[in-house]
Protein backbone atom coordinates (compact mmCIF):
# COMPACT_ATOMS: atom_id res chain seq x y z
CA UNK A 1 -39.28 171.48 215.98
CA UNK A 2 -37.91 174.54 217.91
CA UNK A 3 -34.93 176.15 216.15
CA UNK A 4 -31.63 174.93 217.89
CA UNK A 5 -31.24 178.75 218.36
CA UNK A 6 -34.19 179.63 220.70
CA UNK A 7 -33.65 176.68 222.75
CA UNK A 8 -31.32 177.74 225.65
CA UNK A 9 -33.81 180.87 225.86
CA UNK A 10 -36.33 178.26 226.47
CA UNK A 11 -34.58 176.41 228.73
CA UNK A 12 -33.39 179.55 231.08
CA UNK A 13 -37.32 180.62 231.09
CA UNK A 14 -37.79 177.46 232.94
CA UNK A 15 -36.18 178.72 236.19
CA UNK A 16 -38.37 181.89 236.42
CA UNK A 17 -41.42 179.93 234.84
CA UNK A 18 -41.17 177.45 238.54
CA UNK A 19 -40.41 180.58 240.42
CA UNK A 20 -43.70 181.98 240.19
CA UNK A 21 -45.76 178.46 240.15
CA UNK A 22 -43.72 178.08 243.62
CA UNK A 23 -44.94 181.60 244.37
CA UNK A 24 -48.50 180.98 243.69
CA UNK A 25 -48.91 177.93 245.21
CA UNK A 26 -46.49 178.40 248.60
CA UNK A 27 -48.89 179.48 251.73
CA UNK A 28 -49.23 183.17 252.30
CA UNK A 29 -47.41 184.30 255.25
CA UNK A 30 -50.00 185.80 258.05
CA UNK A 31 -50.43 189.47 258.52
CA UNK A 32 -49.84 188.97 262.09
CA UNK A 33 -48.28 186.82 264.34
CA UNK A 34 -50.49 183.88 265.35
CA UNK A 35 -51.36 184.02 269.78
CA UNK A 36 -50.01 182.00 271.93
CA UNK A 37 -51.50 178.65 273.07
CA UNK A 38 -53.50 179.45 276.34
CA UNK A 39 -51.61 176.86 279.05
CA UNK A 40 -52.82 174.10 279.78
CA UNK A 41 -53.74 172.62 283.58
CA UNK A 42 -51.21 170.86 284.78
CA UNK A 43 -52.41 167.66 286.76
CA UNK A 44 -49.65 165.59 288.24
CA UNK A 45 -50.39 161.44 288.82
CA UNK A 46 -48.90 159.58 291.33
CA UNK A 47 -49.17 155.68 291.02
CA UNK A 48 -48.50 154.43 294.37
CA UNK A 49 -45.58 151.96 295.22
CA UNK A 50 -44.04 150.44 291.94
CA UNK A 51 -41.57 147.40 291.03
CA UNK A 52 -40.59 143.37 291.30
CA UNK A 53 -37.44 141.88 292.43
CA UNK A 54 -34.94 140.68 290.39
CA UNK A 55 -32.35 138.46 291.34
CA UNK A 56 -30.25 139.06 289.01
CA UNK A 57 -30.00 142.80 290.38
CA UNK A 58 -30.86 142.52 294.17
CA UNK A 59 -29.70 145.95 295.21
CA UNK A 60 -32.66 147.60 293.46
CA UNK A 61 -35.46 148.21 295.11
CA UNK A 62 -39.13 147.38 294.57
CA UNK A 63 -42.47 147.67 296.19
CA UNK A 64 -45.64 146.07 295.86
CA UNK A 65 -47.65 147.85 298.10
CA UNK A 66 -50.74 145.84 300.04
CA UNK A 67 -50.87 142.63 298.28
CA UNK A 68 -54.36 140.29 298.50
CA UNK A 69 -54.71 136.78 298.62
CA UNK A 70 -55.23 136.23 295.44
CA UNK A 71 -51.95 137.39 294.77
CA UNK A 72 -53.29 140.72 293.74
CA UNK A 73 -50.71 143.69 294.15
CA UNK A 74 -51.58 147.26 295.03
CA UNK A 75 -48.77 148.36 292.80
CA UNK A 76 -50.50 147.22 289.50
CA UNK A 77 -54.19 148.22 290.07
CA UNK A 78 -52.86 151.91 291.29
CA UNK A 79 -50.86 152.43 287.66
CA UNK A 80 -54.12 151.41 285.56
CA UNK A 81 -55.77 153.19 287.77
CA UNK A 82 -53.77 156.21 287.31
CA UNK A 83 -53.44 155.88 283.21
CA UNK A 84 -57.38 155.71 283.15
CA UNK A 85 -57.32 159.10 285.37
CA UNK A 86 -54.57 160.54 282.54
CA UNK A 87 -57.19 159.08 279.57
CA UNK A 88 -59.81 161.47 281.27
CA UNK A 89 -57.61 164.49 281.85
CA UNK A 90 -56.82 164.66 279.03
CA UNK A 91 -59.57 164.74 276.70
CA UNK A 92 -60.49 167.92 279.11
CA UNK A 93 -57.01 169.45 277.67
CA UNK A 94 -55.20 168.74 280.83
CA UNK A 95 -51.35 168.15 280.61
CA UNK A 96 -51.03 165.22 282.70
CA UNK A 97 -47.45 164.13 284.53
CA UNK A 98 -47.18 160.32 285.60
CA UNK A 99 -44.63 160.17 288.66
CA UNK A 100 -44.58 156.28 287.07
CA UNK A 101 -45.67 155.52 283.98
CA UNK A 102 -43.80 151.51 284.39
CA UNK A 103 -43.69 148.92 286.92
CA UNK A 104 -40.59 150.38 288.33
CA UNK A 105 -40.37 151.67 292.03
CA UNK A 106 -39.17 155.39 293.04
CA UNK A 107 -39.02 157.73 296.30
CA UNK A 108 -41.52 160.09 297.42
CA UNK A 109 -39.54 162.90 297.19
CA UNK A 110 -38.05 162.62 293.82
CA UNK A 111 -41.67 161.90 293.08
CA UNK A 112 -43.04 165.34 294.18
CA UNK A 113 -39.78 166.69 292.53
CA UNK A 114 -40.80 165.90 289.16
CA UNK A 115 -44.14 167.40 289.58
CA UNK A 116 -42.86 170.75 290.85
CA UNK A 117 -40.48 170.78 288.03
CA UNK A 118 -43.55 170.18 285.70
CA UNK A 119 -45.58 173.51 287.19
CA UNK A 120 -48.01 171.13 288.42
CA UNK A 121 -51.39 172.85 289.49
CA UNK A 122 -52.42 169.27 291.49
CA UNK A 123 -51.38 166.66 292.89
CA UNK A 124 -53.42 162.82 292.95
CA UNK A 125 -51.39 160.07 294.39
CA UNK A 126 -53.55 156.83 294.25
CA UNK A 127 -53.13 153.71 296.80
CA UNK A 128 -55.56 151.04 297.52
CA UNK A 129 -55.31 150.12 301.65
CA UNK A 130 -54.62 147.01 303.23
CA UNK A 131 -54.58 145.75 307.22
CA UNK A 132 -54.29 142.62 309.13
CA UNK A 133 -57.82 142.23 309.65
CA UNK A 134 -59.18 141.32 306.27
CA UNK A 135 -62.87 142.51 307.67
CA UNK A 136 -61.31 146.24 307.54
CA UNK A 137 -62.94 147.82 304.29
CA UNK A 138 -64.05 151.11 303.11
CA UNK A 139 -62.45 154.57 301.29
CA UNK A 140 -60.17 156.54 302.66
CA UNK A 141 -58.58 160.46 301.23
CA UNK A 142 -55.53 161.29 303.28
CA UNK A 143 -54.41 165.39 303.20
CA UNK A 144 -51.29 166.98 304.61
CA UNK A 145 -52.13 170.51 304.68
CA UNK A 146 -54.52 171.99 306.63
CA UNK A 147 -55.10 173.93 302.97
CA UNK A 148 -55.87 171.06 301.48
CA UNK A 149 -58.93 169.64 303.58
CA UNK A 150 -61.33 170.93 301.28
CA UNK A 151 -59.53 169.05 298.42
CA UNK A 152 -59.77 166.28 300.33
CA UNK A 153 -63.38 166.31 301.27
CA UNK A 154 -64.41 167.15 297.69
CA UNK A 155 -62.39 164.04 297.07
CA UNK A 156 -64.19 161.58 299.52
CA UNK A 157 -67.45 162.71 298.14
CA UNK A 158 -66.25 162.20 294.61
CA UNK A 159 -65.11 158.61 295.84
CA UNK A 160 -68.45 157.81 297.58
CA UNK A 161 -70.85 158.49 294.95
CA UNK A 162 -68.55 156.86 292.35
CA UNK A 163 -68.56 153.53 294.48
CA UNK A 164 -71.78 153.57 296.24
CA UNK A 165 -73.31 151.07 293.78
CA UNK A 166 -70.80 148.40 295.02
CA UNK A 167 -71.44 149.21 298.52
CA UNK A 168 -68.34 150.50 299.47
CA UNK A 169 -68.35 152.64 302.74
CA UNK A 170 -66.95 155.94 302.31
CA UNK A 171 -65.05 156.18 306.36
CA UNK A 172 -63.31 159.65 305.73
CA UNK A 173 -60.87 161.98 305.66
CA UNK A 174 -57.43 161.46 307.34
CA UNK A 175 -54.69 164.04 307.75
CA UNK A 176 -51.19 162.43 307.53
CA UNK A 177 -48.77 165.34 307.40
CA UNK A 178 -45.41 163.67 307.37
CA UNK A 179 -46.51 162.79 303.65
CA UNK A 180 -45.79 164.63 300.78
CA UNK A 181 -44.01 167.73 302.55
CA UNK A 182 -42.56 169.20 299.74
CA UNK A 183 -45.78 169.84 298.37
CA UNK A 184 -46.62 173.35 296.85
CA UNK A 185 -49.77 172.77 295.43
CA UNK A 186 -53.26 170.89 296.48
CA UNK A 187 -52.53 167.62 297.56
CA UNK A 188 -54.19 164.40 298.41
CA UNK A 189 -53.82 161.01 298.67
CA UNK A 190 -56.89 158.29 297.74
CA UNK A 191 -57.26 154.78 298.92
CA UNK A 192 -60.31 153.93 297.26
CA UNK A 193 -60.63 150.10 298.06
CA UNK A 194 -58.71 147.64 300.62
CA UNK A 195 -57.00 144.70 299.01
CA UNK A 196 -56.93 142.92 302.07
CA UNK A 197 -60.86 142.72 302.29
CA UNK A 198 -61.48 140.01 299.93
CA UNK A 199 -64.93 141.42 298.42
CA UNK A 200 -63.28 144.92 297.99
CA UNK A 201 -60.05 142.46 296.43
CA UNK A 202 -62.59 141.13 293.72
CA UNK A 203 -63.89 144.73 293.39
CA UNK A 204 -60.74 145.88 292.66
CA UNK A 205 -59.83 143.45 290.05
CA UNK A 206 -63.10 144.75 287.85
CA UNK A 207 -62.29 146.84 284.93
CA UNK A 208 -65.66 148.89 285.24
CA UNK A 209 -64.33 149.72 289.18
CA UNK A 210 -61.53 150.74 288.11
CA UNK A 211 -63.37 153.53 285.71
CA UNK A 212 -65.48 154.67 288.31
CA UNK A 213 -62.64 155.11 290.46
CA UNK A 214 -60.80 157.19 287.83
CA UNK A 215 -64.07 159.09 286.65
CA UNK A 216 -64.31 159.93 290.51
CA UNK A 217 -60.61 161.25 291.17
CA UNK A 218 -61.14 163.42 287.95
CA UNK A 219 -64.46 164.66 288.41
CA UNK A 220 -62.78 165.96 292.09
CA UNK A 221 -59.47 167.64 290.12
CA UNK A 222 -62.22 169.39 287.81
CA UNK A 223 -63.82 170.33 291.01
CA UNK A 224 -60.80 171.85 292.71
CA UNK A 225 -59.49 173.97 289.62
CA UNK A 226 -62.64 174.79 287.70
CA UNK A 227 -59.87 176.53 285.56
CA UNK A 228 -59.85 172.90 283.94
CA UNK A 229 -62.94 173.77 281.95
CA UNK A 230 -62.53 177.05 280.85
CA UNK A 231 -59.33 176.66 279.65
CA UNK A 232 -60.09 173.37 277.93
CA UNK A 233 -62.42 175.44 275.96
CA UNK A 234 -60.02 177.95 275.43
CA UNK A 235 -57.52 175.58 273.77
CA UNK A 236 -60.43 174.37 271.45
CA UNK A 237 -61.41 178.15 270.47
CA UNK A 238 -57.58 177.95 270.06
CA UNK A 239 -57.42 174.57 267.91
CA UNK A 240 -60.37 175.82 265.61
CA UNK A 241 -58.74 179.93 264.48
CA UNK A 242 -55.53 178.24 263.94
CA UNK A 243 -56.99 175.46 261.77
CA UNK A 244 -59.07 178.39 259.90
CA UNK A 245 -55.96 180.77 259.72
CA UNK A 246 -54.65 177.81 257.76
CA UNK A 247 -57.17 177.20 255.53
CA UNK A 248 -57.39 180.91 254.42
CA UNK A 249 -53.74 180.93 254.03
CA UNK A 250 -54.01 178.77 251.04
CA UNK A 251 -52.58 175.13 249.52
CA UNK A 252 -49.89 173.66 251.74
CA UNK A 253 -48.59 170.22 250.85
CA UNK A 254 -51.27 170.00 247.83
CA UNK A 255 -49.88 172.90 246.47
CA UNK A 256 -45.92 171.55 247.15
CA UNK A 257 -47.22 168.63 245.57
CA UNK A 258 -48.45 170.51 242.45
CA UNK A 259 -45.22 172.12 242.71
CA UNK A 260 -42.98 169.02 242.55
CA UNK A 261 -44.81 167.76 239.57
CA UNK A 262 -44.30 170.72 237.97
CA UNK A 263 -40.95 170.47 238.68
CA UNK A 264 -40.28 167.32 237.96
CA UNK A 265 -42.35 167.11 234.61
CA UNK A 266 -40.07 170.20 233.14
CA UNK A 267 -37.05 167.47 233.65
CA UNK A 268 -38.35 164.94 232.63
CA UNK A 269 -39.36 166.94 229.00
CA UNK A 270 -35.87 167.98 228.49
CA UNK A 271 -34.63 165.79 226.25
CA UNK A 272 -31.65 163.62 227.95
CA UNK A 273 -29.33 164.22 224.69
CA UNK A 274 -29.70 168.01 225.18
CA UNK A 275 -29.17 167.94 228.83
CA UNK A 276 -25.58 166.49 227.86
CA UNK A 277 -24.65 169.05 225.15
CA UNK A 278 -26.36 171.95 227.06
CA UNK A 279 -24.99 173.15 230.44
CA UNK A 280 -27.55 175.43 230.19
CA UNK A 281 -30.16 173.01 230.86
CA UNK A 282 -28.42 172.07 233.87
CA UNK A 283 -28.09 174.97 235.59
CA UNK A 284 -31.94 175.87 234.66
CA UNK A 285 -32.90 172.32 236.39
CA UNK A 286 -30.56 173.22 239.26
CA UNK A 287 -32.53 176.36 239.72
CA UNK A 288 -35.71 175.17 239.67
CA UNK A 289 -34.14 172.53 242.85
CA UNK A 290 -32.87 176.03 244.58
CA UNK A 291 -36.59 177.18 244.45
CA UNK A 292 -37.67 173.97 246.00
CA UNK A 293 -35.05 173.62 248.35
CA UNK A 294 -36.20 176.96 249.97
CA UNK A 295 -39.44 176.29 250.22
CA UNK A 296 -39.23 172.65 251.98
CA UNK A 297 -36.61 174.95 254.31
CA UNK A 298 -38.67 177.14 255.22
CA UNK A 299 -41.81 174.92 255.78
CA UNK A 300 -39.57 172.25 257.98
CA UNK A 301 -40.01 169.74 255.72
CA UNK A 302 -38.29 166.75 253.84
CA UNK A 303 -36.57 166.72 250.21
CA UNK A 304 -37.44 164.11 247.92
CA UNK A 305 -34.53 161.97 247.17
CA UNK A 306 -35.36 162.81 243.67
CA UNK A 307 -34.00 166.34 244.34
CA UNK A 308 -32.12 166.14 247.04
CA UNK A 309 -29.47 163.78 244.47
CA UNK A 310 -30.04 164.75 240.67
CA UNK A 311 -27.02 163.73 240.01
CA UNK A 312 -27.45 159.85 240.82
CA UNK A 313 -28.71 158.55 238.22
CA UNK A 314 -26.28 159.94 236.10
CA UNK A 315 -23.57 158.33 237.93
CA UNK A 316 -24.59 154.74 237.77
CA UNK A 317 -25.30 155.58 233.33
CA UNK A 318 -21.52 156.97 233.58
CA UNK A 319 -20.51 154.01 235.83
CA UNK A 320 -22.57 151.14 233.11
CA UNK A 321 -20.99 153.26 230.15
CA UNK A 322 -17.04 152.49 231.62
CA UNK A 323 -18.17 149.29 231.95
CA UNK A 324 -19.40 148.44 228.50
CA UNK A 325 -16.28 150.10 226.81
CA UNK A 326 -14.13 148.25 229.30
CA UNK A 327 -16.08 145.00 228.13
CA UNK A 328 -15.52 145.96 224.61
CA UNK A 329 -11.54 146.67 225.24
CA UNK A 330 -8.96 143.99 223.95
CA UNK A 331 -7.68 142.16 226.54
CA UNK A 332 -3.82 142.59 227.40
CA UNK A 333 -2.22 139.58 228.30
CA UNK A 334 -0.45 139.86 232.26
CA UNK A 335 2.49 138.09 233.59
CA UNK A 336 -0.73 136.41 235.73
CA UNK A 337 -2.01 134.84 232.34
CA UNK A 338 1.27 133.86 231.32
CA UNK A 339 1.86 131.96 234.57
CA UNK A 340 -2.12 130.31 234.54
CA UNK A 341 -1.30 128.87 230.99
C-alpha cells in the first residue's frame, strides 16, 4: 500500500499527468489559416402559382394555376417539378433558393425579392400552360429581356430534346416583358407541357416526365453559367484539402474520447473514502474537469453530464444518508399524535 504520506503528492500529479494526455491527444492547430470556401452558384427556383382555399380563412389567397380535367393542378406538378430541378443543382454544388418550397401561394414581386436578396446568378420559374381549346399543346420559354433571349433559346432546345421522345412539339420562344421586371439577372420562364391538352395532362402526371423536364431546365442553367462546373469542382478540390488538413492534424473525437476515459478512470481509482478525508483529491479531480472543459470549449462541443455535474451523485448519497439517520431517530411525540390517539 502507498504510505498515507506520499498520497496527496500522488493525487496533485494527477492534474498535470491529464494535462499532457489532453495535450497529446487534442488536434494540432494549423500553421496557417485554412482558404475560404470558393462560392457557390446561386440558382434561384420559382414554382409557379401555389395554394388551396380554406374556408376557415377566406381572405388568404391561393392559386392553382391551369387545372386539367382530371382534376390535375398546375400548382402541384410545377413544385415537384422544381424540387427535382433543386435535387440536380445541387449535386453540381449549386446553392439552390425555392421562391416556394410548400403549397402556399405568394406575389411575383416578393418572389424575385427573395432571389435578389439571395445573390442569385439565375433565375427558372416553371409553369405548365393551359387554354380553352384543349387541342392547344406544345412547349413554350417566355423571356423579358432582350438580354435574356439567348437564355431562353438555350432553354427551348434543352426542353425539346428532353421531351422529344413523348412527342411534344417544341412552338418557341415568347417575350413577355411585363413579367418579372425586377429582374437583375438571366431570366426565363418554362411551360413545358399544357394541362389542358389531355395527352400532354397524362404526360404530365408521369414521374419519368417530370425528370426529363427537370434534367432539361438544369442541363440549360449549366449551359448559361458554365461557371456551374468549374466551381463545382472547385468546392470538391475544396472538400478533399480540408478533409486531409484534418487528418494530418491528428485524433479529434477518438482522441477526446481517449481523453475522457482517462479522465474518468483516474476518478473512478480514487478511493471514495479518501476523496472524503482529502480535499486534495478534489481539487486534483476538479482540475483534470478544467482541462476538459477547455478543450470541449474550444472545439464547440458538448460536456458529458458526467463532468459537467460531479457533484450529483454526491448529493443524492448526502440526501439517502439524512434520510437513514432521520429513519433511525426516536420519534417525538406532537400535539398532532396526541390529538390522533
Amino acid at each position: 500500500m502507498r504510505p498515507r504520506a506520499l498520497r496527496p503528492l500522488h493525487v496533485l500529479l494527477c492534474a498535470p499527468a491529464a494535462a499532457l494526455v489532453a495535450a497529446s491527444l487534442t488536434p494540432v492547430a494549423h500553421a496557417h489559416a485554412d482558404p475560404a470556401a470558393p462560392r457557390p452558384v446561386v440558382v434561384a427556383i420559382d414554382a409557379g402559382h401555389g395554394g388551396k382555399p380554406d374556408n376557415h380563412h377566406p381572405d388568404v389567397q391561393w392559386d392553382p394555376g391551369a387545372v386539367a380535367s382530371g382534376g390535375l393542378q398546375e400548382s402541384d406538378v410545377t413544385l415537384d417539378v422544381a424540387r427535382r430541378v433543386r435535387t440536380l443543382l445541387q449535386r453540381d454544388s449549386v446553392s439552390v433558393v425555392m421562391t416556394r418550397d410548400a403549397d402556399v401561394f405568394e406575389e411575383i414581386t416578393p418572389r424575385m425579392d427573395k432571389a435578389i436578396a439571395a445573390g442569385a446568378d439565375v433565375f427558372v420559374s416553371i409553369h405548365m400552360d393551359g387554354n380553352h381549346d384543349a387541342g392547344v399543346a406544345g412547349t413554350w420559354v417566355l423571356y423579358h429581356r432582350d438580354e435574356d433571349l439567348a437564355f431562353a433559346k438555350t432553354m427551348l432546345s434543352s426542353l425539346a430534346t428532353a421531351l422529344r421522345p413523348y412527342d411534344v412539339q417544341a412552338d418557341g420562344v415568347l417575350s413577355k416583358p411585363e413579367m418579372w421586371v425586377h429582374a437583375s439577372m438571366p431570366t426565363v420562364t418554362v411551360e413545358p407541357l399544357f394541362l389542358t391538352n389531355s395527352r400532354e395532362e397524362d404526360l404530365a402526371r408521369r414521374s419519368e416526365v417530370r425528370d426529363a423536364i427537370a434534367g432539361a431546365i438544369r442541363d440549360a442553367v449549366v449551359l448559361q453559367d458554365p461557371v456551374i462546373r468549374t466551381r463545382a469542382v472547385e468546392l470538391a478540390a475544396w472538400r478533399t484539402s480540408r478533409e486531409a488538413a484534418g487528418a494530418a492534424a491528428g485524433p479529434t473525437a477518438g482522441g477526446k474520447r481517449a481523453l475522457l476515459i482517462t479522465l474518468i478512470g483516474a476518478g473512478v481509482i480514487l478511493p471514495r473514502a479518501w476523496w472524503r478525508r482529502r480535499p486534495l483529491y478534489r481539487v486534483a479531480l476538479f482540475a483534470s474537469k478544467a482541462v476538459v472543459v477547455v478543450i470541449a470549449r474550444l472545439d464547440g462541443e458538448e460536456l458529458p453530464e458526467l463532468l459537467v455535474h460531479p457533484e450529483r451523485r454526491q448529493r443524492i448519497e448526502r440526501r439517502r444518508a439524512l434520510l437513514a439517520r432521520h429513519r433511525r431517530a426516536a420519534h417525538r411525540a406532537s400535539l398532532y399524535d396526541h390529538i390522533r390517539s
